[in-house]
Protein backbone atom coordinates (compact mmCIF):
# COMPACT_ATOMS: atom_id res chain seq x y z
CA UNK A 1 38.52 -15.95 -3.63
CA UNK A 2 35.98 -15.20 -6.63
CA UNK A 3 34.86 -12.29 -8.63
CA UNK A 4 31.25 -11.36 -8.66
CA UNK A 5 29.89 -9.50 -11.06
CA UNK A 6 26.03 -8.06 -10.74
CA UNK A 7 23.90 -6.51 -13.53
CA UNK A 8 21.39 -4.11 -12.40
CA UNK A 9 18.63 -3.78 -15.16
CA UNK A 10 15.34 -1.47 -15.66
CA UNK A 11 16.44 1.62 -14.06
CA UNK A 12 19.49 2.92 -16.00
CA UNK A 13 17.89 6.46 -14.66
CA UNK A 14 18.77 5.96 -11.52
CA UNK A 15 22.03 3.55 -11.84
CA UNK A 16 24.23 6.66 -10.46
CA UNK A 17 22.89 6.84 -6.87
CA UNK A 18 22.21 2.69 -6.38
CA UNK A 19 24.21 1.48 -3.32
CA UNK A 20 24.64 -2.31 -3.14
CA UNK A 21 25.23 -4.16 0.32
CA UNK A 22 26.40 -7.76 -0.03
CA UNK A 23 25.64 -9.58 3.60
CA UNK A 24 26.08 -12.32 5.54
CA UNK A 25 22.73 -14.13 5.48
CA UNK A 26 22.55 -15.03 9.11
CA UNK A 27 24.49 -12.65 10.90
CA UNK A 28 23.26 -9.96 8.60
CA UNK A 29 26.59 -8.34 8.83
CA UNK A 30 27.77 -6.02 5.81
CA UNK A 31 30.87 -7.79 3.98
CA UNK A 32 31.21 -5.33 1.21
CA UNK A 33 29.75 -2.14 0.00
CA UNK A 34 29.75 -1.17 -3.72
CA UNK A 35 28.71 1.50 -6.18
CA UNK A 36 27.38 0.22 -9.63
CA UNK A 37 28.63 1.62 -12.77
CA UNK A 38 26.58 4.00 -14.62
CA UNK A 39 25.57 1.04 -16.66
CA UNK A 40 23.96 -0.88 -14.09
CA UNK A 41 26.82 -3.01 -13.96
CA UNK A 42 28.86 -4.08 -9.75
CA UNK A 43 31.96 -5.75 -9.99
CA UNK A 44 32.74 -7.18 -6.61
CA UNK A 45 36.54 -8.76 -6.54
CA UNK A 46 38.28 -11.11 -4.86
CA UNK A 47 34.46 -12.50 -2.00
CA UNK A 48 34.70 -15.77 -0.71
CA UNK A 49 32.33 -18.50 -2.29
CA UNK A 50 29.20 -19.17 -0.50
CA UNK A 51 26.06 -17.65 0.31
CA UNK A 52 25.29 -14.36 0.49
CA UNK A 53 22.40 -11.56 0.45
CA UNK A 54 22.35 -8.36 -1.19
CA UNK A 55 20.20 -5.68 -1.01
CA UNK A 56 20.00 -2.73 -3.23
CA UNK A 57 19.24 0.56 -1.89
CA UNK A 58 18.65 4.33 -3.31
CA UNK A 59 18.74 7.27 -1.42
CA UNK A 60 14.93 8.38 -2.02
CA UNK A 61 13.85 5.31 -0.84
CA UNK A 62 13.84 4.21 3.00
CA UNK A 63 13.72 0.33 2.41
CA UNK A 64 16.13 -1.28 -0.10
CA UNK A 65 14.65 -1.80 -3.89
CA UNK A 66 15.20 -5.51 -3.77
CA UNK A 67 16.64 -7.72 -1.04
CA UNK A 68 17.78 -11.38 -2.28
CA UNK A 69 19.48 -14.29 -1.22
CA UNK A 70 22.71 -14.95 -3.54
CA UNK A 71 25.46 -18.10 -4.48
CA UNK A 72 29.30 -17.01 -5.11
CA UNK A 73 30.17 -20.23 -7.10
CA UNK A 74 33.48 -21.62 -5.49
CA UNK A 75 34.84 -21.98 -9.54
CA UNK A 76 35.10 -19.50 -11.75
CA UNK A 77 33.27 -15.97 -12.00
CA UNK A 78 30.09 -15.79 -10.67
CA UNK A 79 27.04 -13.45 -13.10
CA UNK A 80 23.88 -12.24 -11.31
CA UNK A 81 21.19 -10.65 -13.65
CA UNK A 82 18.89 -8.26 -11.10
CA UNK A 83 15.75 -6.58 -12.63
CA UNK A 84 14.43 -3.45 -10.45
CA UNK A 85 10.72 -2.82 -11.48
CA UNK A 86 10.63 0.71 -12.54
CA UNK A 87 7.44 1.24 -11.21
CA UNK A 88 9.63 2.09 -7.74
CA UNK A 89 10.76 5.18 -9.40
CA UNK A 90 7.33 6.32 -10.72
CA UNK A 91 6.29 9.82 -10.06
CA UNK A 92 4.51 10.90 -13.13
CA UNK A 93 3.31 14.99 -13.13
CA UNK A 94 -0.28 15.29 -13.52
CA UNK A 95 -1.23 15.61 -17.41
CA UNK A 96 -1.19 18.81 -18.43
CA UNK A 97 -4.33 19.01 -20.61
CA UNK A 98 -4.81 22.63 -22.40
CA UNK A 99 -7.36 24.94 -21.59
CA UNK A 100 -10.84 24.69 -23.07
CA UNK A 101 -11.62 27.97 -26.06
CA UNK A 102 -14.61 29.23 -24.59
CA UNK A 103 -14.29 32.41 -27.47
CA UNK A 104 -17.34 31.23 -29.73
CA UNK A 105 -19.30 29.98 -26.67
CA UNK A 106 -19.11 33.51 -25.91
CA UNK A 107 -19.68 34.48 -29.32
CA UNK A 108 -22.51 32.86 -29.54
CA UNK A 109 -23.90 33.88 -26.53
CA UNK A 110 -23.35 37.87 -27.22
CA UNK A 111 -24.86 37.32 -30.96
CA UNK A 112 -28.35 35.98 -29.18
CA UNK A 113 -28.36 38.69 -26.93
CA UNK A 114 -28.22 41.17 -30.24
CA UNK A 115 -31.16 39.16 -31.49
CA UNK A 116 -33.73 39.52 -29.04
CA UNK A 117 -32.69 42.89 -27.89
CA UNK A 118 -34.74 44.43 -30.53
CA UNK A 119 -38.02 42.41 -29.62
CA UNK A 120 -37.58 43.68 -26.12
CA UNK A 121 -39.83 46.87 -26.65
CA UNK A 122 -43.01 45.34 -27.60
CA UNK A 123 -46.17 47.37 -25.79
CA UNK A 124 -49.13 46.03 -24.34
CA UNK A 125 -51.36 44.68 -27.25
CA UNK A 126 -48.83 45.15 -30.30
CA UNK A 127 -49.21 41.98 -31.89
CA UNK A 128 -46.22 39.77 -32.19
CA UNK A 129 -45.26 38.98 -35.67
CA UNK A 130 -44.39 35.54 -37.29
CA UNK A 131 -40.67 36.97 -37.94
CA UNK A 132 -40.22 38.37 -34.51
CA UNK A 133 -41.46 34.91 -32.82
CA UNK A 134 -39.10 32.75 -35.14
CA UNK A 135 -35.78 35.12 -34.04
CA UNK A 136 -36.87 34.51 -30.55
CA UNK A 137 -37.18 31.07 -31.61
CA UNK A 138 -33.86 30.68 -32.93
CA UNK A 139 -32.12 32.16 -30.50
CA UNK A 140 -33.59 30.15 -27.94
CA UNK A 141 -32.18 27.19 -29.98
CA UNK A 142 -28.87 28.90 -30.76
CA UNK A 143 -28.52 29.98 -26.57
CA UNK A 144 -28.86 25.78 -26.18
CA UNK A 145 -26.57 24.73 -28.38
CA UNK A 146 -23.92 27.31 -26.99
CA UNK A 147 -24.93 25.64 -23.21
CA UNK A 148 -24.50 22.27 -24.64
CA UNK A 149 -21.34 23.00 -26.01
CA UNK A 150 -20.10 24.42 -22.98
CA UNK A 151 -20.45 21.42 -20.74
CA UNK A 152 -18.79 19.11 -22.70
CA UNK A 153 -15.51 22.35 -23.16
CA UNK A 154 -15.10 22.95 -19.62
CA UNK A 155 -15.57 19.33 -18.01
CA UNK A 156 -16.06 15.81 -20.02
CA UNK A 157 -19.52 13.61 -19.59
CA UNK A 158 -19.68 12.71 -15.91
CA UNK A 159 -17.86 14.97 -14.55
CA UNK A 160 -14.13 12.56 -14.84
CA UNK A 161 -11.05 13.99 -15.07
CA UNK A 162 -8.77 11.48 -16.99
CA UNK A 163 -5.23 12.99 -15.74
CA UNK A 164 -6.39 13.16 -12.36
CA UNK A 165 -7.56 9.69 -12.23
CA UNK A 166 -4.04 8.52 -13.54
CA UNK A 167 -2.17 10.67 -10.70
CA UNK A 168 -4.38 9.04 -8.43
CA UNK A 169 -3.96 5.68 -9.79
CA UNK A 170 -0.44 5.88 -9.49
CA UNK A 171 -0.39 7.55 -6.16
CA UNK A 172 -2.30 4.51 -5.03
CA UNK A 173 -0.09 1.91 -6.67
CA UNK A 174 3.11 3.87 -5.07
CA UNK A 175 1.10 3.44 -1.49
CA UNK A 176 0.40 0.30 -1.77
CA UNK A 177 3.65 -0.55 -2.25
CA UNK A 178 5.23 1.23 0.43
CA UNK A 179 2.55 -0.78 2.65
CA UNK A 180 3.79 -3.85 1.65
CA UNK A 181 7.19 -3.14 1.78
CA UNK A 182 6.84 -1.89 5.95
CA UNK A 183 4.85 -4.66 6.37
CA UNK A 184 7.71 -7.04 5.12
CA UNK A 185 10.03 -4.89 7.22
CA UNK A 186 7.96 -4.89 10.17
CA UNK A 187 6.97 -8.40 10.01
CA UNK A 188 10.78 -9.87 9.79
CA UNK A 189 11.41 -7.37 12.65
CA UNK A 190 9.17 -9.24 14.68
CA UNK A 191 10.49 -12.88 13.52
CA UNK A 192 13.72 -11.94 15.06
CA UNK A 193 12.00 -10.63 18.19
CA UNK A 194 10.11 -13.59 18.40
CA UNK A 195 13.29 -16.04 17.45
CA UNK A 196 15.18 -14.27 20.31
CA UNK A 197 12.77 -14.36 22.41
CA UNK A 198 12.35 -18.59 22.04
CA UNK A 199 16.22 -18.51 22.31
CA UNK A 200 16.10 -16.35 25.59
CA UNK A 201 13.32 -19.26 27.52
CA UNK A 202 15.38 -22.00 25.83
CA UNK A 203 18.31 -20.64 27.40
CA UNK A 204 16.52 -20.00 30.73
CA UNK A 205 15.09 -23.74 30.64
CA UNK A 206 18.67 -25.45 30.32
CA UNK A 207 19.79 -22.53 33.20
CA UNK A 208 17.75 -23.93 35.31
CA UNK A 209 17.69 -27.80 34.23
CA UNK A 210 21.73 -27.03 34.68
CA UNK A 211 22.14 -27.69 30.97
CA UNK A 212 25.63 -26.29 29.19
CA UNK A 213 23.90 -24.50 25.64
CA UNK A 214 27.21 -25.83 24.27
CA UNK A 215 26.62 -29.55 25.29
CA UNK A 216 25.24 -31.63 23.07
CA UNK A 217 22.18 -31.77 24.87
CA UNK A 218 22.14 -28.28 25.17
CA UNK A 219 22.34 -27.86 20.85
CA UNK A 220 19.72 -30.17 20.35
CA UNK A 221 17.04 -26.77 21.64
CA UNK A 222 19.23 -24.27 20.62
CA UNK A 223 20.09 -25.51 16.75
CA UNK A 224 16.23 -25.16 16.14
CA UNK A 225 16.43 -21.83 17.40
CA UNK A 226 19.31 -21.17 14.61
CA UNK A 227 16.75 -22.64 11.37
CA UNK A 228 14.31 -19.83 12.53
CA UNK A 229 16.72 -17.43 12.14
CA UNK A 230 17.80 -18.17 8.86
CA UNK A 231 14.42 -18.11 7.86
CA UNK A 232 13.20 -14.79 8.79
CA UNK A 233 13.17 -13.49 5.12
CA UNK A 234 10.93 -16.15 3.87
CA UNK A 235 7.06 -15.93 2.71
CA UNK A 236 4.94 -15.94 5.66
CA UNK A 237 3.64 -19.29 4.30
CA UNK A 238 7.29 -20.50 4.56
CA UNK A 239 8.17 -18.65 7.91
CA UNK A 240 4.37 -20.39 9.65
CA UNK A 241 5.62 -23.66 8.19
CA UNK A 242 8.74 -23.49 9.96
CA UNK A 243 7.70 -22.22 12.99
CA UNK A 244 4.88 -24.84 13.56
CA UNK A 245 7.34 -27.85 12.76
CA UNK A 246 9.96 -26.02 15.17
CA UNK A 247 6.92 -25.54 18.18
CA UNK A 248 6.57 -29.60 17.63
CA UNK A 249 10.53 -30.64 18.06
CA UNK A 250 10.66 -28.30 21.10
CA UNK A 251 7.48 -29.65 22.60
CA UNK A 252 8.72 -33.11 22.04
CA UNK A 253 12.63 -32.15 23.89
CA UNK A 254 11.00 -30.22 26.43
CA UNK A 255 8.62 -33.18 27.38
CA UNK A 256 11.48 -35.46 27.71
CA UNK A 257 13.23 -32.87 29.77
CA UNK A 258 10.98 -32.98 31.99
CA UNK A 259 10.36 -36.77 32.28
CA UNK A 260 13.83 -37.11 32.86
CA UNK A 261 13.66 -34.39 36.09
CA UNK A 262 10.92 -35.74 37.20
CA UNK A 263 12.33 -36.70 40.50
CA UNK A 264 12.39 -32.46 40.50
CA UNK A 265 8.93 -31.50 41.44
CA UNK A 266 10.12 -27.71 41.09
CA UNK A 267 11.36 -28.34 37.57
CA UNK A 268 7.86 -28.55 35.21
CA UNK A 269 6.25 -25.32 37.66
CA UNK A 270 9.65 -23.24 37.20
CA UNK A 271 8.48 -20.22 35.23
CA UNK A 272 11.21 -20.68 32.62
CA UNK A 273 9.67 -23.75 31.96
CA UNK A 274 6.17 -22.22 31.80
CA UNK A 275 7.12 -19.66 29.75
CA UNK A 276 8.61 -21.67 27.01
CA UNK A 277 5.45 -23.99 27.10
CA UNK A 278 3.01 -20.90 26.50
CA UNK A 279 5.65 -19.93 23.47
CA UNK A 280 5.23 -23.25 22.08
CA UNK A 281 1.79 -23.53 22.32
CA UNK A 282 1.30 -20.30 20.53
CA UNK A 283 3.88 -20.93 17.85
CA UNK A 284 1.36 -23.91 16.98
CA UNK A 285 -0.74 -22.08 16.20
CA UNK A 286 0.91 -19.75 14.11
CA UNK A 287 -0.93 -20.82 10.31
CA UNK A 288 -0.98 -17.00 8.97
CA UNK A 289 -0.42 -16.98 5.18
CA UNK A 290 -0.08 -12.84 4.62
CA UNK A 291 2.30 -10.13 6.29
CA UNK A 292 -1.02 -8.39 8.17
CA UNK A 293 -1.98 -11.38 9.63
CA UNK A 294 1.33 -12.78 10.29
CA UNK A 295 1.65 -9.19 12.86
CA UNK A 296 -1.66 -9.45 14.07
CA UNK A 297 -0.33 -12.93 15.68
CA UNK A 298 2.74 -11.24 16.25
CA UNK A 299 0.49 -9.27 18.58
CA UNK A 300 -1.41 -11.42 20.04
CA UNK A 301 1.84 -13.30 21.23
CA UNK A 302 2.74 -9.84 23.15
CA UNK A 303 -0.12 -9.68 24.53
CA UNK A 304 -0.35 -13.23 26.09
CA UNK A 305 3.66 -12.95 26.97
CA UNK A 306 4.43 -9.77 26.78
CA UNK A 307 6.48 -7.29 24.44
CA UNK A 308 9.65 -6.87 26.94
CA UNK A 309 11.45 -9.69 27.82
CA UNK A 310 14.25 -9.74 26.35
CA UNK A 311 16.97 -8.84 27.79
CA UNK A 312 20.99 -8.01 26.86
């Protein structure tokens, strides 16, 4: 047994309602449950050495903060460092900019109107003098300048509105992050449906090739099965990788199954057989490098075996 301590760093705001779950990295089983200290730091006493996963959750949040893979060492105390981006947390308020003093717009505005109010009462043929035409003229000039100086009070050049554009900004950064997160989610969901599903026609193969899973023949399919699984976490790069060179090792087994029951004419048409040949096949093809496009082959696997068969 080994002591484990964790230090959670770049949210000491939110240290107080962080929930840590160490697992078991392939059965995904919960082996402890801690609380960190108000300082970011988890103490975890007296955990076997090996590997582990941990994932860091707040209640706010629907997916855990950071999910990692972990080493106990077997001597000594073992010291994590984990840095949480901040950016998780961010919910700025929309800048509060103060209002625009429109007061010597309008004083302007009132002052032209006293003006030219007098040089409203001209009659027909009264000639209009030099000093009467250069008031109008100036407070034609002085109405302008008020007008100019409004638009740039109550909205900048071009209509922007700086604090908006931040909120949005951030609201976009926040979203975009969520999407990526449910698209991780999502898309190791589907690795273990697909995993279990490969598992399920490997198992129905050696069923009907009257194979024991438990017999060395029977481990040599279902160990690849068990790499898959503990790679469901990785990159989609990874994951493809791994799921190609697993498609070629099965196709390779399953041929020589079936050489060797080829005395079986019913063997290669059974539809266990069949069905684990169209998985193969598919898995070959399986060179996505993002989460989207890893699920939109995800999909098109349903499609061409369908989304239920697994069974309990």
């Amino acid at each position: 047994m080994q002591d484990l301590t964790l230090n959670i760093l770049g949210v000491p705001f939110a240290n107080r309602d962080l929930s840590v779950d160490v697992l078991d990295p392939v059965s995904q089983n919960v082996v402890r449950t801690v609380t960190p200290f108000l300082d970011g730091t988890v103490r975890i006493p007296k955990i076997d050495a090996g590997s582990y996963e941990i994932a860091i959750r707040h209640p706010n949040l629907a997916l855990p903060i950071i999910r990692r893979p972990i080493r106990v060492l077997p001597i000594g105390p073992t010291n994590i460092s984990v840095v949480i981006d901040p950016s998780k947390f961010r919910n700025t308020p929309i800048e509060d900019i103060p209002d625009a003093n429109l007061a010597p717009v309008q004083e302007l505005a009132q002052s032209v109107a006293e003006t030219v109010l007098p040089l409203s009462n001209k009659l027909p043929g009264e000639a209009i003098l030099s000093q009467d035409w250069n008031a109008m003229a100036g407070a034609i000039r002085d109405l302008a300048g008020a007008l100019g100086q409004l638009t740039q009070l109550v909205s900048p050049v071009g209509h922007n509105h700086p604090e908006l554009e931040k909120k949005f900004d951030e609201v976009s950064g926040n979203f975009n992050q969520l999407i990526n997160s449910v698209s991780a989610s999502l898309t190791e969901l589907q690795r273990q449906f697909q995993t279990q599903r490969i598992r399920q026609q490997i198992s129905d193969v050696l069923d009907t090739a009257a194979i024991d899973p438990a017999s060395p023949k029977g481990l040599e399919f279902t160990d690849l099965v068990k790499h898959l699984e503990t790679n469901v976490t990785a990159s989609p790069t990874i994951f493809g990788r791994e799921v190609r060179n697993t498609a070629v090792q099965l196709s390779t087994k399953l041929e020589a199954l079936m050489d060797e029951r080829a005395a079986d004419p019913n063997f290669a048409t059974a539809d266990s057989v069949k069905g684990l040949s169209t998985s193969i096949d598919l898995a070959k093809q399986q060179r996505t490098t993002t989460y989207g496009a890893e699920l939109e082959h995800q999909r098109k696997v349903d499609r061409s075996i369908g989304g239920a068969v697994l069974t309990r």
